[in-house]
C-alpha atoms as a PDB file:
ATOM      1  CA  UNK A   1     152.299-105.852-154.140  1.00  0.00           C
ATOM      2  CA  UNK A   2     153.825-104.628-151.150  1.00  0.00           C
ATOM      3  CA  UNK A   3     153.187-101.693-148.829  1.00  0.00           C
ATOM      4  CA  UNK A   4     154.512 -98.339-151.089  1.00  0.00           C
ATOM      5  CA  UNK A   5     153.454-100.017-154.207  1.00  0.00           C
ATOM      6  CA  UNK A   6     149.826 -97.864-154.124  1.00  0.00           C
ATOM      7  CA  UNK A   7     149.429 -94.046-154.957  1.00  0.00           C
ATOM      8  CA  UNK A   8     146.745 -93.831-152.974  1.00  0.00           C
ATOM      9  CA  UNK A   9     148.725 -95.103-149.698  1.00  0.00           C
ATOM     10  CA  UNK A  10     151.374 -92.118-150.321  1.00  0.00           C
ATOM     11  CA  UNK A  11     150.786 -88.244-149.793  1.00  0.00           C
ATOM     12  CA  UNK A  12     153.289 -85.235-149.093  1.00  0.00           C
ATOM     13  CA  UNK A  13     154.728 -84.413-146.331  1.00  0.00           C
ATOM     14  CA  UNK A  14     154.242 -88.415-144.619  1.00  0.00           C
ATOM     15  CA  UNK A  15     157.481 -89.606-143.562  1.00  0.00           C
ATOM     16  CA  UNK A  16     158.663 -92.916-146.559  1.00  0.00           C
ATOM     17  CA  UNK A  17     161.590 -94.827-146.703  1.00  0.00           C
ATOM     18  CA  UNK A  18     162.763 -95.421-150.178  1.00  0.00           C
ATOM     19  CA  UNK A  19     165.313 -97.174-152.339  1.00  0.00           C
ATOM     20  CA  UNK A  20     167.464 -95.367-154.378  1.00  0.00           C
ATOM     21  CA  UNK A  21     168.677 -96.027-157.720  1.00  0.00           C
ATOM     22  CA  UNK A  22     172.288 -96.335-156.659  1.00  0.00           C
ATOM     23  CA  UNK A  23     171.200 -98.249-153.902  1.00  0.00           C
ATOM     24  CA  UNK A  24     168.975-100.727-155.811  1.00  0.00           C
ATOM     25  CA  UNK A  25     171.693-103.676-155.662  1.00  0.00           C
ATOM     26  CA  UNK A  26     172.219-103.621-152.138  1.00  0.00           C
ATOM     27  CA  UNK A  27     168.499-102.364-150.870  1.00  0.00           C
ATOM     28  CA  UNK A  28     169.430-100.017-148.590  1.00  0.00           C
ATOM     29  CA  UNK A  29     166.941 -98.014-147.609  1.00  0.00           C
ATOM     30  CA  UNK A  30     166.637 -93.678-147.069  1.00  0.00           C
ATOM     31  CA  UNK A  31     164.368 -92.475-144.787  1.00  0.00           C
ATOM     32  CA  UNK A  32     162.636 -88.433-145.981  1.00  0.00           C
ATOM     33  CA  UNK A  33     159.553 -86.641-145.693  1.00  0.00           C
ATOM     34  CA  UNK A  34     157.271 -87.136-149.592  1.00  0.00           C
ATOM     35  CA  UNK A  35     157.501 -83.618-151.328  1.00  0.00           C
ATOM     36  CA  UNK A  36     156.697 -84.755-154.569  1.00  0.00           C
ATOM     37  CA  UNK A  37     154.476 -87.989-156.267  1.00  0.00           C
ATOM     38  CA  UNK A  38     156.365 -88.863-159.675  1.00  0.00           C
ATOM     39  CA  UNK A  39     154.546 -92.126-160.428  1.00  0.00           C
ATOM     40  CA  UNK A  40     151.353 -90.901-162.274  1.00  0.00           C
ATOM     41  CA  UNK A  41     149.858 -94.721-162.561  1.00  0.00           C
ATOM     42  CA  UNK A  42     148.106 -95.968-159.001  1.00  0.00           C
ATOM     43  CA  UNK A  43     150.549 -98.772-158.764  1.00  0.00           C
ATOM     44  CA  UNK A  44     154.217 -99.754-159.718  1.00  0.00           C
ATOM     45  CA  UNK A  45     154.802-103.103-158.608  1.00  0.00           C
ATOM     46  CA  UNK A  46     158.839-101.688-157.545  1.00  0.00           C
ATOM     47  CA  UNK A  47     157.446 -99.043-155.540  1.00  0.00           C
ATOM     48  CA  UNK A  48     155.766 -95.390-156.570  1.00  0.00           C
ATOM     49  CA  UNK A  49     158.620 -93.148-157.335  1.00  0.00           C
ATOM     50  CA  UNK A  50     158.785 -89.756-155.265  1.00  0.00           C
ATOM     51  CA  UNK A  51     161.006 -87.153-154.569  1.00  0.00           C
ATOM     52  CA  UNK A  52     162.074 -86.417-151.030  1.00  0.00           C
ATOM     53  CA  UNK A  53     161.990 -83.105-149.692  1.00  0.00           C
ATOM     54  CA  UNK A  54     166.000 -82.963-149.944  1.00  0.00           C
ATOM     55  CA  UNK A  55     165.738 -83.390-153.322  1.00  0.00           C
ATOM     56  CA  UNK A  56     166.817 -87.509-153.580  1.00  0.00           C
ATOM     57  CA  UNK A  57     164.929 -89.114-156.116  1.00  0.00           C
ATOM     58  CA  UNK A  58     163.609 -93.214-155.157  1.00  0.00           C
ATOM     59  CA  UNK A  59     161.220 -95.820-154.835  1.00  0.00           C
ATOM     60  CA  UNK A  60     158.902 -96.291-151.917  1.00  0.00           C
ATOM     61  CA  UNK A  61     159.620 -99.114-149.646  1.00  0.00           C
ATOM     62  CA  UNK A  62     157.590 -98.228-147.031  1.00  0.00           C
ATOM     63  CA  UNK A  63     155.321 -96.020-145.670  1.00  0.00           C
ATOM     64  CA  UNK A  64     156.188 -94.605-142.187  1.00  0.00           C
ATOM     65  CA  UNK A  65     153.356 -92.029-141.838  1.00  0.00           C
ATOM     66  CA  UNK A  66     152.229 -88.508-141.475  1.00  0.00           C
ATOM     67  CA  UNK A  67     154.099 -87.894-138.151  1.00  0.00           C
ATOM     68  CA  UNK A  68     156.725 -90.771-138.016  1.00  0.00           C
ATOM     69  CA  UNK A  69     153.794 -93.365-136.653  1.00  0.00           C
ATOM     70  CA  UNK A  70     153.155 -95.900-138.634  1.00  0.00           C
ATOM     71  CA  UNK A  71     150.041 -95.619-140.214  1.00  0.00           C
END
């Protein structure tokens, strides 16, 4: 499983950048600060779901980190 795939690795407010389901096809990626975990399990191999803090709704792809920095 790849980096976003773990509950643990994920916490609000850290910078992700995430796939959204419009966007699945073509993998293009949106970059938002965590406001909310939706995934309940501790992994999803497609990513842990979350919403953004501008509401958009996706799948992490990767974590950026608490300030921007990568973690």
């Amino acid at each position: 499983m790849g980096e976003g795939s773990r509950r643990s690795d994920i916490h609000p407010g850290w910078v992700v950048d995430i796939v959204l389901k419009a966007d699945q096809r073509t993998g293009r990626l949106t970059r938002g600060i965590v406001q909310d975990i939706l995934t309940s399990s501790a992994t999803h191999p497609h990513g842990i779901k979350v919403r953004l803090a501008d509401g958009q709704v996706g799948r992490v792809q990767a974590v950026i980190g608490p300030n921007g920095e990568h973690p």
